[in-house]
Protein backbone atom coordinates (compact mmCIF):
# COMPACT_ATOMS: atom_id res chain seq x y z
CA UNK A 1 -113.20 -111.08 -191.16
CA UNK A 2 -114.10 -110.33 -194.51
CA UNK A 3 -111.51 -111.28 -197.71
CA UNK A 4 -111.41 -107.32 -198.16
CA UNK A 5 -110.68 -106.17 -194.28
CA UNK A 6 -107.81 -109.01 -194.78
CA UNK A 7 -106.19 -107.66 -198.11
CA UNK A 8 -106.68 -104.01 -196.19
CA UNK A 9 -104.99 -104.97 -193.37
CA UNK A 10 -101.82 -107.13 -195.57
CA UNK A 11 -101.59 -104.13 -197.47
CA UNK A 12 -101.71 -101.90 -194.82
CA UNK A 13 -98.96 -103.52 -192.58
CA UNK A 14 -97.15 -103.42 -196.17
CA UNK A 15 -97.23 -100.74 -197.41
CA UNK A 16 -95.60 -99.29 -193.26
CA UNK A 17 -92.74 -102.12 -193.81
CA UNK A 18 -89.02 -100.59 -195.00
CA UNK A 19 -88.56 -104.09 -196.26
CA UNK A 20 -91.68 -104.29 -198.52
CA UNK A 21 -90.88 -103.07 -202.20
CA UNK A 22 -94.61 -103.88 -203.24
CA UNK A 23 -97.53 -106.15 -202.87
CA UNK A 24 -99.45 -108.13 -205.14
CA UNK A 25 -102.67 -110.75 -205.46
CA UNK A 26 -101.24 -113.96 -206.90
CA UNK A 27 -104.76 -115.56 -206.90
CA UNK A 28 -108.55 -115.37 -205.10
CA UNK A 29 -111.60 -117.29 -205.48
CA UNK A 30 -114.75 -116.38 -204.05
CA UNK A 31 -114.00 -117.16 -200.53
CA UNK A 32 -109.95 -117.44 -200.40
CA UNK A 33 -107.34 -115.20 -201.31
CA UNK A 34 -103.80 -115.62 -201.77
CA UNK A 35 -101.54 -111.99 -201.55
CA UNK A 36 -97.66 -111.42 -202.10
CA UNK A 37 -95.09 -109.52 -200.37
CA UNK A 38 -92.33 -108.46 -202.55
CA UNK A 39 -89.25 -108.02 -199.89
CA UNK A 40 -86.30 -105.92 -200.46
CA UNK A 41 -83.53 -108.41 -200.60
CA UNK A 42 -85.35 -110.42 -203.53
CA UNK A 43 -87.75 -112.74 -200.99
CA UNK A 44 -91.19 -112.81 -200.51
CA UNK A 45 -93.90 -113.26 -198.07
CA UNK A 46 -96.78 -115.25 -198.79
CA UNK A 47 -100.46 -114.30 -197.54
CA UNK A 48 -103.34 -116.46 -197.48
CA UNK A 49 -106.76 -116.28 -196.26
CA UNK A 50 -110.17 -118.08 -196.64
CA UNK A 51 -113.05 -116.13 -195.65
CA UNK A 52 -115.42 -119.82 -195.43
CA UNK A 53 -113.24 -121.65 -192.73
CA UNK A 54 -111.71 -118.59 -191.42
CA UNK A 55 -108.09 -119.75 -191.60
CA UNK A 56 -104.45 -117.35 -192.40
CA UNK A 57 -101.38 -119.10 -193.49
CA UNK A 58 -98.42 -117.67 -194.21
CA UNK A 59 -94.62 -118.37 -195.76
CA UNK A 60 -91.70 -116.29 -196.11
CA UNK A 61 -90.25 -117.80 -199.35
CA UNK A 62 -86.44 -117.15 -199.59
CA UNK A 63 -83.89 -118.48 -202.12
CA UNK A 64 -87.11 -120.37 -204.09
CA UNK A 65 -87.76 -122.40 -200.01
CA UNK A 66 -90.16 -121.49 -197.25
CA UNK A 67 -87.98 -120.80 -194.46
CA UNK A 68 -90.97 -120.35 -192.73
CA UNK A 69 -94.90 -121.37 -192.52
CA UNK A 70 -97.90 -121.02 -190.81
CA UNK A 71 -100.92 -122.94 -191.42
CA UNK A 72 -100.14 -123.89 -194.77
CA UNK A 73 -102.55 -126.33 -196.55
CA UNK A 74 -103.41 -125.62 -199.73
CA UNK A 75 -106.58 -127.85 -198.90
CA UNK A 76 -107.76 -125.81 -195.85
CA UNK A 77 -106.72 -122.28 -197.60
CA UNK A 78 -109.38 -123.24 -200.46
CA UNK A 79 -111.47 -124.76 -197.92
CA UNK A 80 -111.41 -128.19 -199.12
């Protein structure tokens, strides 16, 4: 999958949510990107992707915590 079909697809899925008041790229690099949810209730959900190792993480960030992860390594997300 390419960086772009990922952000397409995030923002897709997005932009179909009731819960999602907007989206947003926090940061990319050549291979890696790193998108934002903006929830409803004041949370967010965290996106990440690298295109080089082919990895997704993701968080749900609630009250400044992850209450939940995926695959989260900042190391493997910039392929490091």
């Amino acid at each position: 999958m390419t960086l772009e079909t990922f952000e397409a697809q995030v923002t897709s899925a997005c932009a179909a949510s009731k819960i999602v008041a907007g989206i947003s790229t926090v940061a990319s690099g050549i291979t890696w990107i790193h998108l934002r949810a903006h929830l409803s209730d004041g949370s967010f959900a965290d996106a990440f992707y690298n295109e080089a190792t082919e990895k997704t993480a993701f968080a749900l960030i609630k009250n400044e915590s992850a209450t939940w992860r995926r695959g989260i390594n900042a190391a493997n997300i910039r392929g490091e």
